[in-house]
C-alpha atoms as a PDB file:
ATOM      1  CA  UNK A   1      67.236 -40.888  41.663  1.00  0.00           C
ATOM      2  CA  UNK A   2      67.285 -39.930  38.057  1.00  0.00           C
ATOM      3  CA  UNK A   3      63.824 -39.815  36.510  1.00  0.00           C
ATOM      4  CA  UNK A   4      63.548 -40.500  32.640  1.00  0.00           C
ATOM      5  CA  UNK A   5      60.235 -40.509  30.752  1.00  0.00           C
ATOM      6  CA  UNK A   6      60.433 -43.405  28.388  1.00  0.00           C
ATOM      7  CA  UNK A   7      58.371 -46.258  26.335  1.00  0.00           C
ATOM      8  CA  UNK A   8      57.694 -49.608  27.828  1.00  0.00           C
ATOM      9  CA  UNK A   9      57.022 -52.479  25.198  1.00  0.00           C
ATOM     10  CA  UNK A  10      53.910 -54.452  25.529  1.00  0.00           C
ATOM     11  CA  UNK A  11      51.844 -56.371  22.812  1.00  0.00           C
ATOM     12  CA  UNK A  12      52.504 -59.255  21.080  1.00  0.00           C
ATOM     13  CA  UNK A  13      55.738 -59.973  18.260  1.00  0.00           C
ATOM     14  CA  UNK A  14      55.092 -58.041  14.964  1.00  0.00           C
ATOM     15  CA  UNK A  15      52.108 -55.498  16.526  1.00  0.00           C
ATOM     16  CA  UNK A  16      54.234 -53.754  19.307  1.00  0.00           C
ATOM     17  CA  UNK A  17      51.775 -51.335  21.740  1.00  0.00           C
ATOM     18  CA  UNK A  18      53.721 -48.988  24.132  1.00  0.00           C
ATOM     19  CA  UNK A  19      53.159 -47.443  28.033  1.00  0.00           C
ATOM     20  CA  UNK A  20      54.575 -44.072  28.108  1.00  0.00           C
ATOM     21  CA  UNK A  21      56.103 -44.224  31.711  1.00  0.00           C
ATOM     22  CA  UNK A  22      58.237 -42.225  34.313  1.00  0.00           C
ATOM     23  CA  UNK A  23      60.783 -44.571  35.701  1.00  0.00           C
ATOM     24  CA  UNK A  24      64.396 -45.030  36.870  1.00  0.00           C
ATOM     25  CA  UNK A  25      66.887 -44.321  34.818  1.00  0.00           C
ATOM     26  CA  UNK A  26      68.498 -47.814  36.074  1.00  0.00           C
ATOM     27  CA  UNK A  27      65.268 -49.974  35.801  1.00  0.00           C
ATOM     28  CA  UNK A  28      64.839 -52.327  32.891  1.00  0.00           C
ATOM     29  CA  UNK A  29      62.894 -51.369  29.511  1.00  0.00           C
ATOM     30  CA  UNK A  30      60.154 -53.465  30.886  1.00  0.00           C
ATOM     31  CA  UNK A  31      60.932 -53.155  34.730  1.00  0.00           C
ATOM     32  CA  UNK A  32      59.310 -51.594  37.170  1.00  0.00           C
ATOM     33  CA  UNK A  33      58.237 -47.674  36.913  1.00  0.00           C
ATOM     34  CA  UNK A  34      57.186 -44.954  38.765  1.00  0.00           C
ATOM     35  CA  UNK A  35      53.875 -43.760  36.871  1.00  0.00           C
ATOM     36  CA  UNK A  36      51.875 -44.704  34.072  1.00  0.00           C
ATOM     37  CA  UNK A  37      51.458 -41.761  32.019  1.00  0.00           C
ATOM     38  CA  UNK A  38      49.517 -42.989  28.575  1.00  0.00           C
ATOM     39  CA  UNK A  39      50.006 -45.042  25.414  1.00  0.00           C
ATOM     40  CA  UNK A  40      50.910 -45.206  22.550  1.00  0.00           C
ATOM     41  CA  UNK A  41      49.935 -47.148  19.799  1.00  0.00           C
ATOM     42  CA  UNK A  42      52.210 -47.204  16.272  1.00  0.00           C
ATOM     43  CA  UNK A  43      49.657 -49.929  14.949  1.00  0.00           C
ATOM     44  CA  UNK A  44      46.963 -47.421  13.921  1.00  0.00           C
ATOM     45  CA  UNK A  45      46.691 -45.012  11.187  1.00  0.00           C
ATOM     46  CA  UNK A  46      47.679 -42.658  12.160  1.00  0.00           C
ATOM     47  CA  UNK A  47      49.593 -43.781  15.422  1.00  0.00           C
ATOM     48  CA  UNK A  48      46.891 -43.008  18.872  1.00  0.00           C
ATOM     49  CA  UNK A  49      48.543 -41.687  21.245  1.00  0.00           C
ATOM     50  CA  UNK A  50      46.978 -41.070  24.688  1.00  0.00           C
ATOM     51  CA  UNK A  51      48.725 -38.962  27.483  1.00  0.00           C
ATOM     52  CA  UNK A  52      48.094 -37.729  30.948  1.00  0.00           C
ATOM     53  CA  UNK A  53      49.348 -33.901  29.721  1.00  0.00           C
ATOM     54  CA  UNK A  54      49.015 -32.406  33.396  1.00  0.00           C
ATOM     55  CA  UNK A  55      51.577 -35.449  35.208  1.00  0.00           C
ATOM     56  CA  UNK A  56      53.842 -35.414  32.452  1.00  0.00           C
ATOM     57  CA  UNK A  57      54.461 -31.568  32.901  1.00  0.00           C
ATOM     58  CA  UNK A  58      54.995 -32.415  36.450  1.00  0.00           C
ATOM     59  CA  UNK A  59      57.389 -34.888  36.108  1.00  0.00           C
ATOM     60  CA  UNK A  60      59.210 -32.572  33.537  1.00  0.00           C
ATOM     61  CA  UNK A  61      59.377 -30.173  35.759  1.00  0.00           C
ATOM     62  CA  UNK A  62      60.328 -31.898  38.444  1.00  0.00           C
ATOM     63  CA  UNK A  63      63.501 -32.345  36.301  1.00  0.00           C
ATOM     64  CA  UNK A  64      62.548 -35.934  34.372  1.00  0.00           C
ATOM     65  CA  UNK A  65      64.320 -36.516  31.422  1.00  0.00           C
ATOM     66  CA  UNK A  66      62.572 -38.183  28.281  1.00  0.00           C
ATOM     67  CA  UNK A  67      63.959 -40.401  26.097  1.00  0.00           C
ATOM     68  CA  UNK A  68      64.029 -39.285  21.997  1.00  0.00           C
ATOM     69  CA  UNK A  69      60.898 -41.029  20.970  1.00  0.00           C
ATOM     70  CA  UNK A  70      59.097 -40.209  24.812  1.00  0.00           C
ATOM     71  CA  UNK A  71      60.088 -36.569  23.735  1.00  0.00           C
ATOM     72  CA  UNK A  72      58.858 -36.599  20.023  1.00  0.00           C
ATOM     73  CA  UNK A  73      55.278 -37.873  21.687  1.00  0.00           C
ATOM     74  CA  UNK A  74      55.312 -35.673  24.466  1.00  0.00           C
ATOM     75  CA  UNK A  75      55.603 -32.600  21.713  1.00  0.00           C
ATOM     76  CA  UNK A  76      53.175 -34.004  19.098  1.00  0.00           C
ATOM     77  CA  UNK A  77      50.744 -33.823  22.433  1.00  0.00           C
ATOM     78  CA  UNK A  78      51.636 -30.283  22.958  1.00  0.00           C
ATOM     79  CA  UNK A  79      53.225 -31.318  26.724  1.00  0.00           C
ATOM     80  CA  UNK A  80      56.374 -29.121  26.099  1.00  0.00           C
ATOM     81  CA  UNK A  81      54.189 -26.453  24.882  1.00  0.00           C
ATOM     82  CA  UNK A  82      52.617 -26.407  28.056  1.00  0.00           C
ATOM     83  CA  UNK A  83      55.541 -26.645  30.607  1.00  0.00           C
ATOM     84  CA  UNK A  84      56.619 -23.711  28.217  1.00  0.00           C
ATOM     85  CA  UNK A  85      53.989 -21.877  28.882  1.00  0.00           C
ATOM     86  CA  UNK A  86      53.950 -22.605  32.700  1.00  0.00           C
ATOM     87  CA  UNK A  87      57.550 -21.338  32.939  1.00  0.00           C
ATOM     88  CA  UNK A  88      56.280 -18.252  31.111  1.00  0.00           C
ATOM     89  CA  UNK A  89      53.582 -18.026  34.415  1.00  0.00           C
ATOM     90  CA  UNK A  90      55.658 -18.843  36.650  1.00  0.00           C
ATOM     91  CA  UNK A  91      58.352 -15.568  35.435  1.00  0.00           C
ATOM     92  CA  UNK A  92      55.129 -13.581  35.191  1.00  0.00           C
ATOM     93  CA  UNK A  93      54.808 -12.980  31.491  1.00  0.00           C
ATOM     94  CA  UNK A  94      51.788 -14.586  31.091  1.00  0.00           C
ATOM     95  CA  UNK A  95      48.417 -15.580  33.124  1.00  0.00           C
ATOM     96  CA  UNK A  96      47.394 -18.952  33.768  1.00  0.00           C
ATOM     97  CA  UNK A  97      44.186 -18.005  31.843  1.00  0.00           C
ATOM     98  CA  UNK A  98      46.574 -16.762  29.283  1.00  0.00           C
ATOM     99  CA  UNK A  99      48.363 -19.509  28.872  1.00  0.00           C
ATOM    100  CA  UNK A 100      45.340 -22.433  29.559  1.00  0.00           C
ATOM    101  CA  UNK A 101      44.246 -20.354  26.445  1.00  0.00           C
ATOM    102  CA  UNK A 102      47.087 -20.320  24.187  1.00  0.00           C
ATOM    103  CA  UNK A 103      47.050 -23.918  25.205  1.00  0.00           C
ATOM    104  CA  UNK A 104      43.616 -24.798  23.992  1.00  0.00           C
ATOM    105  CA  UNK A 105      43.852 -22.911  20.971  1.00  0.00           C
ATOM    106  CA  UNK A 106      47.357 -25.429  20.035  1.00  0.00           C
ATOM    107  CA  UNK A 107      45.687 -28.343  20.579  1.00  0.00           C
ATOM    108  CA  UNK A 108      42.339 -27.382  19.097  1.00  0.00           C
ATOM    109  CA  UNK A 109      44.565 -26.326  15.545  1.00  0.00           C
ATOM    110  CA  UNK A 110      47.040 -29.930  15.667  1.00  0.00           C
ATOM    111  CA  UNK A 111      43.031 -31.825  16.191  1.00  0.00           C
ATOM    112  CA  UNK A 112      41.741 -29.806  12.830  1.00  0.00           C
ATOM    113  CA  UNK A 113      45.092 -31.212  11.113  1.00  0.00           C
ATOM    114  CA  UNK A 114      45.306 -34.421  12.481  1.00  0.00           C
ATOM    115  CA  UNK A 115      41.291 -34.435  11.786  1.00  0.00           C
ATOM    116  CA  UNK A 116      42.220 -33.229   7.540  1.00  0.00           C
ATOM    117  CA  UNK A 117      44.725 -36.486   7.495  1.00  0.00           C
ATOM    118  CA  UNK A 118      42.560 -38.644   8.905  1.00  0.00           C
ATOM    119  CA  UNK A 119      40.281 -37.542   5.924  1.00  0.00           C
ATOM    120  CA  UNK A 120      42.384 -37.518   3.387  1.00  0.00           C
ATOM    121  CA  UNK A 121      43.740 -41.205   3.962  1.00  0.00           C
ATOM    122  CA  UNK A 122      39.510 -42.150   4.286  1.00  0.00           C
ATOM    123  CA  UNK A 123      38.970 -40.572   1.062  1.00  0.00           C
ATOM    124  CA  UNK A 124      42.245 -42.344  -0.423  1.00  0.00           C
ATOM    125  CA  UNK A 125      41.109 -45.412   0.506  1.00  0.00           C
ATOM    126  CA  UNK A 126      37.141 -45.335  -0.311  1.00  0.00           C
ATOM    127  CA  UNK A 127      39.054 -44.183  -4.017  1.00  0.00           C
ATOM    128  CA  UNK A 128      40.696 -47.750  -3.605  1.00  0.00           C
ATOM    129  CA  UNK A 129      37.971 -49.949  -3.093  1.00  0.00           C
ATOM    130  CA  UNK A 130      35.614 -47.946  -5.592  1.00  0.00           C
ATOM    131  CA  UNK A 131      38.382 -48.473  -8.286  1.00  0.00           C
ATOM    132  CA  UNK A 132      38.921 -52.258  -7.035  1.00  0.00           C
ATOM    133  CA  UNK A 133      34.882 -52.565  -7.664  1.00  0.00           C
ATOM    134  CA  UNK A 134      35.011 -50.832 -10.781  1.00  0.00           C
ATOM    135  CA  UNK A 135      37.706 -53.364 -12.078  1.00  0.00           C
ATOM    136  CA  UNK A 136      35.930 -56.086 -10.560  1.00  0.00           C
ATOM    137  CA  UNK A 137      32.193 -55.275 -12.980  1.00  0.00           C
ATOM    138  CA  UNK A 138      34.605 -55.320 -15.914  1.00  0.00           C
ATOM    139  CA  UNK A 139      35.770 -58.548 -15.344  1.00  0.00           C
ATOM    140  CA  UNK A 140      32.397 -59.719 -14.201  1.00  0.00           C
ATOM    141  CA  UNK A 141      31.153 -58.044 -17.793  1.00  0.00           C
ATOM    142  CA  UNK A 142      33.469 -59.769 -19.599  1.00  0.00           C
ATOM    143  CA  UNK A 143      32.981 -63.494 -18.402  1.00  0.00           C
ATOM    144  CA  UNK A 144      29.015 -62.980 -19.101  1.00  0.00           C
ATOM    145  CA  UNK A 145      29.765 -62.108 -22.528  1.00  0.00           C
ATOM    146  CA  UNK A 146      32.219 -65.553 -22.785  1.00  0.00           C
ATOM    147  CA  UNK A 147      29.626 -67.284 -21.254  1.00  0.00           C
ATOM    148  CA  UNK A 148      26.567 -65.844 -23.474  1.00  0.00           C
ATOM    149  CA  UNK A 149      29.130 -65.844 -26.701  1.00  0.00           C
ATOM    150  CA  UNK A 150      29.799 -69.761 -25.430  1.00  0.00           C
ATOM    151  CA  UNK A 151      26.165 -70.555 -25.194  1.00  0.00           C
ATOM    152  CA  UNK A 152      25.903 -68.919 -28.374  1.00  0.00           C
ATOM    153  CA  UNK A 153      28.134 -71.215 -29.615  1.00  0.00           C
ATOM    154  CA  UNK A 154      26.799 -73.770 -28.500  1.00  0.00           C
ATOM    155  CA  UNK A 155      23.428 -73.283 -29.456  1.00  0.00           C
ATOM    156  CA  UNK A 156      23.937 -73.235 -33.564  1.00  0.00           C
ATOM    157  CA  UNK A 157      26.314 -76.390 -33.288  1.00  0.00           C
ATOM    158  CA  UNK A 158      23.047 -78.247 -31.775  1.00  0.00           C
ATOM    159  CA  UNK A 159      21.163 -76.747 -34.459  1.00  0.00           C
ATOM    160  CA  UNK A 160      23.636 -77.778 -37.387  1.00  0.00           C
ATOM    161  CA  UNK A 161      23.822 -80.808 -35.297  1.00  0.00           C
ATOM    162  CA  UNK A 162      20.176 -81.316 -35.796  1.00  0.00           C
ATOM    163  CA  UNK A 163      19.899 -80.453 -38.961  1.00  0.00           C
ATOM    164  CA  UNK A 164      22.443 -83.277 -40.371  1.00  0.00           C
ATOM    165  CA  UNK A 165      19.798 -85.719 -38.555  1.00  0.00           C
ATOM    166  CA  UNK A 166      17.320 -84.202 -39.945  1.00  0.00           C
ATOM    167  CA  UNK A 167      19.087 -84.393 -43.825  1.00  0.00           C
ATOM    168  CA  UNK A 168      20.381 -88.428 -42.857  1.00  0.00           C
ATOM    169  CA  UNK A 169      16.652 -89.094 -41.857  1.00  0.00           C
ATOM    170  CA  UNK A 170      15.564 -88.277 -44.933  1.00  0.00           C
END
């Protein structure tokens, strides 16, 4: 039975959310699967991806085949990486301590990236909504000096008003 590691749709029109599953080549998009192995969510930013890393390198080596995207996620999450570094144990170039370390120190470097976006788009948009608020006094400024200079107005056309009743009165 050919195994392929693949995305199954869930989530509602427009806002798409995705299982990251090993099923049967032959079973539908949505069918029926072998193993839920994480999700994946395209909605956040930046996309949240959660993954079993241990069962998918089991199922890849145990010869399952992912799909494009299934493989693009399974090497942001450093799951190639790993069976990589298994088939490096398993010819006896490496330890598993060796390569549990090399591991850790991959992930622990893409977290510290992924952790500098995350910042950088926080930072982008706190810029936004200062600069939004910024505009937002200036147009707030401007309408209370309208509304004093309209007052202002106002003010010396009751007092020329009163004055021309005070001239006819006499």
């Amino acid at each position: 039975m050919p195994v392929k590691l693949r995305l199954q749709r869930h989530g509602k029109k427009g806002k798409p959310f995705y299982w990251i599953v090993a099923a049967d080549a032959r079973s539908k998009r949505d069918g029926k699967y072998l193993e839920k192995l994480g999700v994946y969510n395209p909605n956040t930013n930046p996309a949240t991806v959660d993954l079993d890393v241990d069962a998918s390198v089991t199922w890849l080596q145990n010869g399952a085949q992912p799909t494009a995207t299934a493989k693009n996620l399974l090497s942001q999450k450093g799951v190639l990486l790993k069976k990589h570094l298994l088939g490096g144990v398993v010819k006896g170039a490496l330890t598993e301590e060796q390569a549990e370390e090399k591991f850790q120190a991959w992930v622990s470097e893409k977290e510290g990236a992924v952790n500098t976006a995350k910042e950088g788009l926080e930072k982008e948009a706190a810029a936004v909504k200062a600069k939004a608020i910024e505009a937002e006094k200036e147009v707030n400024a401007k309408r209370e000096s309208d509304a004093a200079a309209q007052l202002a107005e106002a003010a010396t056309k009751a007092e020329k008003a009163e004055a021309e009743t005070a001239k006819e009165g006499e």
